[in-house]
N, C-alpha and C. Protein backbone atom coordinates (compact mmCIF):
# COMPACT_ATOMS: atom_id res chain seq x y z
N UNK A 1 111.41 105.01 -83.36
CA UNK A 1 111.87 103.68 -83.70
C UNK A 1 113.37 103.73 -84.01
N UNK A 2 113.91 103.07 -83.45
CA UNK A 2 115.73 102.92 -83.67
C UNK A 2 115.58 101.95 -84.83
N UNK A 3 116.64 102.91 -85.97
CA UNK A 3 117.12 101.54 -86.93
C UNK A 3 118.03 101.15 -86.95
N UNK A 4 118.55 99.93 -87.81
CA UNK A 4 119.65 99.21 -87.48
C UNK A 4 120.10 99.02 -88.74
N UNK A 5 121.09 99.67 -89.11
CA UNK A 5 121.98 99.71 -90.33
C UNK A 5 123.37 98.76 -90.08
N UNK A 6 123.42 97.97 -91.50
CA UNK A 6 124.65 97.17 -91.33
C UNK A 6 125.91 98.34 -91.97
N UNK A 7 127.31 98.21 -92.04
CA UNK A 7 128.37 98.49 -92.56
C UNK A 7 127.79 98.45 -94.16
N UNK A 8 127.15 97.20 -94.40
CA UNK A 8 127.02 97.34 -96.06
C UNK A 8 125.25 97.92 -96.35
N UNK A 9 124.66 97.82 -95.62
CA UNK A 9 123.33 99.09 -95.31
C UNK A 9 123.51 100.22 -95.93
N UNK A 10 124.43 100.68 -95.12
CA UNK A 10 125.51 102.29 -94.93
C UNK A 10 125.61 102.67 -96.30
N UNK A 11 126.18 101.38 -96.83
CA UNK A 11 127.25 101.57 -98.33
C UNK A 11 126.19 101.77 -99.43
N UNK A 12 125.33 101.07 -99.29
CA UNK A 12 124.18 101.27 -99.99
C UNK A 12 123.32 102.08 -100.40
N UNK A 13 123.10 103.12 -99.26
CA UNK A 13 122.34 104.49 -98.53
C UNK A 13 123.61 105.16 -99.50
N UNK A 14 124.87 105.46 -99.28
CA UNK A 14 125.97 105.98 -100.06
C UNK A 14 126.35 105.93 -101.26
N UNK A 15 125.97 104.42 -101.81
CA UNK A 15 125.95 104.66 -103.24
C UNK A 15 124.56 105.13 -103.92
N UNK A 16 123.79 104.54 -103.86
CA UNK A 16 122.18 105.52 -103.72
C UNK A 16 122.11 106.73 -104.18
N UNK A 17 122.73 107.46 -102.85
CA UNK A 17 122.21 108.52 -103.10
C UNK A 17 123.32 109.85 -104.09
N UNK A 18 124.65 109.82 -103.46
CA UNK A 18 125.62 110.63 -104.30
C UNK A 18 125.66 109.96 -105.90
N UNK A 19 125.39 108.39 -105.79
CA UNK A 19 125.38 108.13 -106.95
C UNK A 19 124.43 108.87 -108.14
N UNK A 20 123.25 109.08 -107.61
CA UNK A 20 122.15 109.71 -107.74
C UNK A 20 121.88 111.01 -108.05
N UNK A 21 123.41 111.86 -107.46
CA UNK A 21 123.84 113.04 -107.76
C UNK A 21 124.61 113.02 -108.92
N UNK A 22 125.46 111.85 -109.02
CA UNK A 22 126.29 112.01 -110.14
C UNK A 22 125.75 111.57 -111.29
N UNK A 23 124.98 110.74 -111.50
CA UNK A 23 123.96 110.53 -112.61
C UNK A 23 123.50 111.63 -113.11
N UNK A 24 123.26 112.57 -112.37
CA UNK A 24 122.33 113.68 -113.20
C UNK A 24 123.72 114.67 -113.15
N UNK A 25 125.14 114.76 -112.41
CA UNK A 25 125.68 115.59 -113.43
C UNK A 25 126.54 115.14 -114.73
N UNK A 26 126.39 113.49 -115.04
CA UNK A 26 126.09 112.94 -116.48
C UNK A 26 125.48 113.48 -117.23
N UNK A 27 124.13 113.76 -117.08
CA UNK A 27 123.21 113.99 -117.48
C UNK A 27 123.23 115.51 -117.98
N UNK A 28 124.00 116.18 -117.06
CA UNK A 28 123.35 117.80 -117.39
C UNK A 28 125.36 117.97 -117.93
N UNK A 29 125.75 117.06 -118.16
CA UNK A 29 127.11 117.71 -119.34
C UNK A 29 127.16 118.94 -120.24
N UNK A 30 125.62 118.88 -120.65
CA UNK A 30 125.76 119.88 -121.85
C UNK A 30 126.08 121.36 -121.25
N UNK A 31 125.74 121.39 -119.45
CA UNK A 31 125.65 122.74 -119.12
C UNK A 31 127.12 122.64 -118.08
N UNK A 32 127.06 122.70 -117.05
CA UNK A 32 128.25 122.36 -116.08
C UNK A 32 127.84 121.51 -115.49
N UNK A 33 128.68 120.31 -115.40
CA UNK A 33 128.61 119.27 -114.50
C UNK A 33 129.31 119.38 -113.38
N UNK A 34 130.14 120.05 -112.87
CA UNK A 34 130.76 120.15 -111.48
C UNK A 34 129.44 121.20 -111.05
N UNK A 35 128.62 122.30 -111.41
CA UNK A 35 127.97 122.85 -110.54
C UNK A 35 126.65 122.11 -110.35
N UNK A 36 126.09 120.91 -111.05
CA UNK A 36 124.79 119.99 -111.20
C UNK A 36 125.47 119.28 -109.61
N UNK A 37 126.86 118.69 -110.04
CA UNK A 37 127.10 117.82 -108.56
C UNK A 37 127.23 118.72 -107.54
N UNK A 38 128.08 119.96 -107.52
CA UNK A 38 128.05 120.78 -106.13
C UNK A 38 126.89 120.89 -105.64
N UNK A 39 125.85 121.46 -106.60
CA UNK A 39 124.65 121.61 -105.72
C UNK A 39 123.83 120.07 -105.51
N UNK A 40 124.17 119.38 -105.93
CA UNK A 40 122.98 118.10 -105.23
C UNK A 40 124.03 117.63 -104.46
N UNK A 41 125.27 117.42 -104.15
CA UNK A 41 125.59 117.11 -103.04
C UNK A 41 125.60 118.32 -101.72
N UNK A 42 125.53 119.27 -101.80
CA UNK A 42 125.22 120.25 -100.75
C UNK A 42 124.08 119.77 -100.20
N UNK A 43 122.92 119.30 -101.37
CA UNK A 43 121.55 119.18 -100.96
C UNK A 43 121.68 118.13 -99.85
N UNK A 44 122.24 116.82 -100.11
CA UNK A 44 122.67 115.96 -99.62
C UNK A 44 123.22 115.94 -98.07
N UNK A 45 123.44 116.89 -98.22
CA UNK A 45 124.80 117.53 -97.09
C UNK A 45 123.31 118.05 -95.57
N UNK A 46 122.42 118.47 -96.04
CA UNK A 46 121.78 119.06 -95.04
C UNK A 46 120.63 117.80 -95.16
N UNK A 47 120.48 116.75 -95.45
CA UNK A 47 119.74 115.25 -94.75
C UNK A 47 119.60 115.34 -93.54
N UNK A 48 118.41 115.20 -92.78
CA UNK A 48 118.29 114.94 -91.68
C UNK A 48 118.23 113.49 -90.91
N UNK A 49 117.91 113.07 -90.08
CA UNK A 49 117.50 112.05 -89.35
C UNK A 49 118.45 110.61 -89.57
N UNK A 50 118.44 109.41 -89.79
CA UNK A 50 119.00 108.45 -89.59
C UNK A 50 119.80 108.78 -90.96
N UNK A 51 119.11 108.88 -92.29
CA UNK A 51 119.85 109.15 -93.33
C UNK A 51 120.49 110.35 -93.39
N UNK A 52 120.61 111.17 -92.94
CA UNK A 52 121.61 111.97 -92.61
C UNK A 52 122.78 111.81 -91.80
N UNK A 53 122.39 111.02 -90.79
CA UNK A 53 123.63 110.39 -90.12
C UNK A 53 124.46 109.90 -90.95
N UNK A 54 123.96 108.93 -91.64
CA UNK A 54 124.55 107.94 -92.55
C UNK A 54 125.65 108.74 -93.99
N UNK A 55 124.93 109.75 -94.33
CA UNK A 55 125.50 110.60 -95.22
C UNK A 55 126.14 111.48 -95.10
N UNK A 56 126.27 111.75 -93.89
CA UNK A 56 127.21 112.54 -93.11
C UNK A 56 128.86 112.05 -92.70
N UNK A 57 128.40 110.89 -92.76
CA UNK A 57 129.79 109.96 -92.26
C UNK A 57 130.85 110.03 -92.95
N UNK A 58 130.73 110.50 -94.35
CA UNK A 58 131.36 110.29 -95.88
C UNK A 58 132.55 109.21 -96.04
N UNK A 59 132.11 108.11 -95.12
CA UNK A 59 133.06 106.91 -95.90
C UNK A 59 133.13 106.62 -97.00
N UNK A 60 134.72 106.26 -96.87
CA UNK A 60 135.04 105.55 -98.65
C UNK A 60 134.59 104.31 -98.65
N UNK A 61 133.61 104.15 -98.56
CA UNK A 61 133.51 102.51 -98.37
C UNK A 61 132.64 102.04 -99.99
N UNK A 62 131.98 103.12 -100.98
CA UNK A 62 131.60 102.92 -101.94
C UNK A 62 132.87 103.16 -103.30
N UNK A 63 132.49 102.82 -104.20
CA UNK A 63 132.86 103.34 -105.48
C UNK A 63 131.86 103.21 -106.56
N UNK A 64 131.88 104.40 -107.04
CA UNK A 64 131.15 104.40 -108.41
C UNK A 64 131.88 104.08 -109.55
N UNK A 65 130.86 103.05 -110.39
CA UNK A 65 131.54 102.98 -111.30
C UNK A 65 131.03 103.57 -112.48
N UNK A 66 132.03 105.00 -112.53
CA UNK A 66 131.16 105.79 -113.70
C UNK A 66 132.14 106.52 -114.97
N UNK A 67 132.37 104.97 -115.16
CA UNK A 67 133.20 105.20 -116.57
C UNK A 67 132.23 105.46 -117.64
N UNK A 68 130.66 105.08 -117.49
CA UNK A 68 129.81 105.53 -118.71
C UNK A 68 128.58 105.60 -117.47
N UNK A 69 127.62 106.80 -118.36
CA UNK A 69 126.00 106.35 -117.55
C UNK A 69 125.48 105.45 -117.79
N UNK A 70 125.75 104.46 -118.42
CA UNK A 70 124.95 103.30 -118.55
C UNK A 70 125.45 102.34 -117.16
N UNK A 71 126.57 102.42 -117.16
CA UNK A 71 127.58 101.48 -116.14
C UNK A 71 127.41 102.03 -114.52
N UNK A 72 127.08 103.63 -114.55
CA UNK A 72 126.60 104.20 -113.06
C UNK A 72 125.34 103.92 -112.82
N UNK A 73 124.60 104.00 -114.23
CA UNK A 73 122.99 103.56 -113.87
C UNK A 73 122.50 102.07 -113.73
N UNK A 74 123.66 100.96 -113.88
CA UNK A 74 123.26 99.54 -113.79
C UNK A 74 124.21 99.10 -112.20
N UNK A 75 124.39 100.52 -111.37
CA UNK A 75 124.57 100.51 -110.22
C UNK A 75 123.68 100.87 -109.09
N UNK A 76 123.72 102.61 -109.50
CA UNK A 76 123.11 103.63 -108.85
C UNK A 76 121.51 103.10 -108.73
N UNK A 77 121.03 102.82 -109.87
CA UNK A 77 119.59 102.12 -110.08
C UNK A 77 118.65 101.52 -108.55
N UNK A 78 119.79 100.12 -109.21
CA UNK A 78 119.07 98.92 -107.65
C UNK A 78 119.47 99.53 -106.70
N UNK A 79 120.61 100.35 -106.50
CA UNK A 79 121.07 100.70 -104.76
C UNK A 79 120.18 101.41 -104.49
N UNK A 80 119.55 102.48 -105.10
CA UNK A 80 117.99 103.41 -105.30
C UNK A 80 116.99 102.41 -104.38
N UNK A 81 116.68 101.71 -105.19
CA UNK A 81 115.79 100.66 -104.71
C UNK A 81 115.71 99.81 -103.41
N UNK A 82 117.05 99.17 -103.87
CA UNK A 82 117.29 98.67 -102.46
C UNK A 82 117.54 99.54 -100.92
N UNK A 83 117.76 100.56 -101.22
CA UNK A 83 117.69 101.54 -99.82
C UNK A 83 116.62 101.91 -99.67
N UNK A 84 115.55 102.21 -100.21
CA UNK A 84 114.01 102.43 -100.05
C UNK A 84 113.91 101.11 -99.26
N UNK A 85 114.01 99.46 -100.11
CA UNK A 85 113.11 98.41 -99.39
C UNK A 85 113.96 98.33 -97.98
N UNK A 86 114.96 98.87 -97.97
CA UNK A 86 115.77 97.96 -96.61
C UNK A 86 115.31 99.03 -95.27
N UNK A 87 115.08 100.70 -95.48
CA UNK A 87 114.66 101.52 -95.04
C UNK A 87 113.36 101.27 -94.50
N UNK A 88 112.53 100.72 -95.45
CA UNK A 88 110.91 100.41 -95.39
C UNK A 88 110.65 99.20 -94.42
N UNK A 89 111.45 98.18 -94.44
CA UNK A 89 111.48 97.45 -93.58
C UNK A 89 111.76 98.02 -92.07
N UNK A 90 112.34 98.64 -91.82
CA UNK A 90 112.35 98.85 -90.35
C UNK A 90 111.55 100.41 -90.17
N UNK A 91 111.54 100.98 -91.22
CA UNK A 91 110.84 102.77 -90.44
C UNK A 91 110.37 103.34 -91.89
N UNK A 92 109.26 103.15 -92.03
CA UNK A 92 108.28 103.43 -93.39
C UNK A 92 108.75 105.28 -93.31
N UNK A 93 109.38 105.96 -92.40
CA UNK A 93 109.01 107.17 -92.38
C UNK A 93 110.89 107.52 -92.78
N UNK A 94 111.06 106.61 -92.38
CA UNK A 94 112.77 106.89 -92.79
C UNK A 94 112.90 106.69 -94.57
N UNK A 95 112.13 105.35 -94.73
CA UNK A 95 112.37 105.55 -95.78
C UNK A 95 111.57 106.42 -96.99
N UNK A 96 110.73 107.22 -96.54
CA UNK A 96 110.30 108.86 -96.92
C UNK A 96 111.40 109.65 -97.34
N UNK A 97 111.86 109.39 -95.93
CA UNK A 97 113.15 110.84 -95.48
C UNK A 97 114.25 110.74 -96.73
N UNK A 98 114.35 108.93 -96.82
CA UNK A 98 115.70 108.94 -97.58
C UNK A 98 114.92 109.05 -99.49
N UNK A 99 113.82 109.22 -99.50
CA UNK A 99 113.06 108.86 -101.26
C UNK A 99 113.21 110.52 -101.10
N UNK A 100 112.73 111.53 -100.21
CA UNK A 100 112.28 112.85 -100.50
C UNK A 100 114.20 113.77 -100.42
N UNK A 101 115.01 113.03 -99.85
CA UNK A 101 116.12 114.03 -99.60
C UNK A 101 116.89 113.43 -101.56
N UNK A 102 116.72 112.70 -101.61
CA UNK A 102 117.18 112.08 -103.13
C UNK A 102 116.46 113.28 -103.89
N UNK A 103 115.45 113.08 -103.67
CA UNK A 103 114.74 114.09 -104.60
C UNK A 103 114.57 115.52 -104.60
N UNK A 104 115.27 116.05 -103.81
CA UNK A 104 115.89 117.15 -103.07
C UNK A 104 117.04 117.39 -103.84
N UNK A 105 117.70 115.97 -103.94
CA UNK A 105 118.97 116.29 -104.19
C UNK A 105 119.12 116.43 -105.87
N UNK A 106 117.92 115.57 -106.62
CA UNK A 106 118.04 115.73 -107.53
C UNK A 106 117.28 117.30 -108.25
N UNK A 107 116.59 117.72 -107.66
CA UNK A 107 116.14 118.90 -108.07
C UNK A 107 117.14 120.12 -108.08
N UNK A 108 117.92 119.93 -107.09
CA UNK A 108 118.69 120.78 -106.62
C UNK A 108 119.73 120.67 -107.87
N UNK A 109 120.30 119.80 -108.31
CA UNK A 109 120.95 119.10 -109.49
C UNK A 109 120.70 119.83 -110.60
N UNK A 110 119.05 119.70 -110.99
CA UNK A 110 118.38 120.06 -112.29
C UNK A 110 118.67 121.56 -112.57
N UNK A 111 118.21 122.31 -111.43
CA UNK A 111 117.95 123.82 -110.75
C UNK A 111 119.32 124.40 -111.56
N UNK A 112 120.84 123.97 -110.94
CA UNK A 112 121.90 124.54 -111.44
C UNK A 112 122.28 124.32 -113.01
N UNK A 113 121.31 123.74 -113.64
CA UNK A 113 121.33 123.88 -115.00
C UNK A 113 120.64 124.79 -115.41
N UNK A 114 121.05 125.65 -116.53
CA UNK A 114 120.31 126.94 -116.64
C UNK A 114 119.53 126.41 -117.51
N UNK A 115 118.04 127.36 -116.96
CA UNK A 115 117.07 127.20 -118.21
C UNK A 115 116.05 126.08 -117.75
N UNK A 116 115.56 125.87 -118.88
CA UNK A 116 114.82 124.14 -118.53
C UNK A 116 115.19 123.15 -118.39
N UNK A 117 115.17 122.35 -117.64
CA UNK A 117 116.23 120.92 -117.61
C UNK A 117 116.09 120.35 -119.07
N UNK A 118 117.32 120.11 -119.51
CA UNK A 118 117.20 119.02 -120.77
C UNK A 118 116.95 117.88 -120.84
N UNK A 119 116.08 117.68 -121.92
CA UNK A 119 115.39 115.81 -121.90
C UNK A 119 116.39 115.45 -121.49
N UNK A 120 117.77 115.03 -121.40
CA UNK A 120 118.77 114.44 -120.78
C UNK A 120 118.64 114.22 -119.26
N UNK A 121 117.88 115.48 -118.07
CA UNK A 121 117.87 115.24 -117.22
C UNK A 121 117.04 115.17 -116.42
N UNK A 122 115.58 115.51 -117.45
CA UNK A 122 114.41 115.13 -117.22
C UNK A 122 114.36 113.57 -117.11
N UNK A 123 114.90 113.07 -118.50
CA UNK A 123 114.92 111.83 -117.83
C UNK A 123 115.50 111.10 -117.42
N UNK A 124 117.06 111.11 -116.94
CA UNK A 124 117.66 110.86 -115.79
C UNK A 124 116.68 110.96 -114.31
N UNK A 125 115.86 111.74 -113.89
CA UNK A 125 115.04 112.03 -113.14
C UNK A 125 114.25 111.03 -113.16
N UNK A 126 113.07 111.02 -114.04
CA UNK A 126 112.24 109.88 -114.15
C UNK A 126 113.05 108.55 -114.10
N UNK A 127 114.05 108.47 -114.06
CA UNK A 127 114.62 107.04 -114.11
C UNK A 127 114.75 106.75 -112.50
N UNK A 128 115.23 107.94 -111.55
CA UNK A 128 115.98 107.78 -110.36
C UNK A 128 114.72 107.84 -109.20
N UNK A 129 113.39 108.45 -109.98
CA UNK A 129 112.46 108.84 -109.40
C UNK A 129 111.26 107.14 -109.43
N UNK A 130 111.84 106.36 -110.69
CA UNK A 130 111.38 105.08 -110.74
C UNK A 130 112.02 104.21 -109.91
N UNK A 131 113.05 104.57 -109.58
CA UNK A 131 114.01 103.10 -108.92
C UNK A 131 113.22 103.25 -107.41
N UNK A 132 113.45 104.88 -106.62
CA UNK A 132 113.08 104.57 -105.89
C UNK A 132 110.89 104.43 -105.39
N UNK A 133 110.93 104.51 -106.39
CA UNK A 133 109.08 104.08 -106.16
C UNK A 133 109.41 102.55 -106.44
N UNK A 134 110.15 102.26 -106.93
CA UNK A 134 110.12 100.57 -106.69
C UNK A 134 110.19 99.36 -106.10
N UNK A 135 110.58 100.20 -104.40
CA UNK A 135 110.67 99.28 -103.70
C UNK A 135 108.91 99.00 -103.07
């Protein structure tokens, strides 16, 4: 099935998902946050199929606004969401691809924190892991 992504589709799929990375290296401050984001955007980096195209492109066409996690998460959140429903609408299997590579990406995130993830990014997780079951 061919999908059909708009310019602001794209942007969406982009804030989504790196946003999604950077939330949790908010989250994992207490340990290193540049190695929480290196590794979930690497994760990111090897996406396959339509959402990989898309994440591959690395346009500037987003900005995060992540002057606080509250202010990235009353972003990152709905774009979560809304790229699941807009995905689901045209290719139920794409939008798999794009719920399971998030969650890829966020594990991958957790992983470079040493130890056990901290309630901090446990539940950052459960939050990113709710947006996108919500569509």
């Amino acid at each position: 099935m061919t999908i059909t992504l708009s310019a602001e589709d794209k942007s969406t799929l982009r804030t989504a998902a790196f946003g999604a990375v950077t939330l949790m290296s908010f989250a994992g401050i207490a340990g290193s946050a540049h190695k929480v984001a290196t590794d979930g955007s690497l994760a990111l980096a090897s996406a396959t199929g339509t959402v990989g195209h898309v994440l591959a492109e690395k346009k500037k066409d987003f900005k995060l606004e992540a002057k606080s996690s509250a202010a990235l998460a009353d972003q990152v959140l709905p774009a979560l969401t809304a790229s699941v429903a807009l995905l689901k609408a045209q290719d139920a299997a794409e939008a798999d691809n794009f719920r399971t590579t998030v969650l890829v990406a966020v594990e991958a995130a957790t992983r470079a924190h040493k130890g056990a993830p901290s309630p901090t990014m446990a539940e950052m997780t459960r939050k990113i892991t709710e947006a996108l079951d919500a569509a």
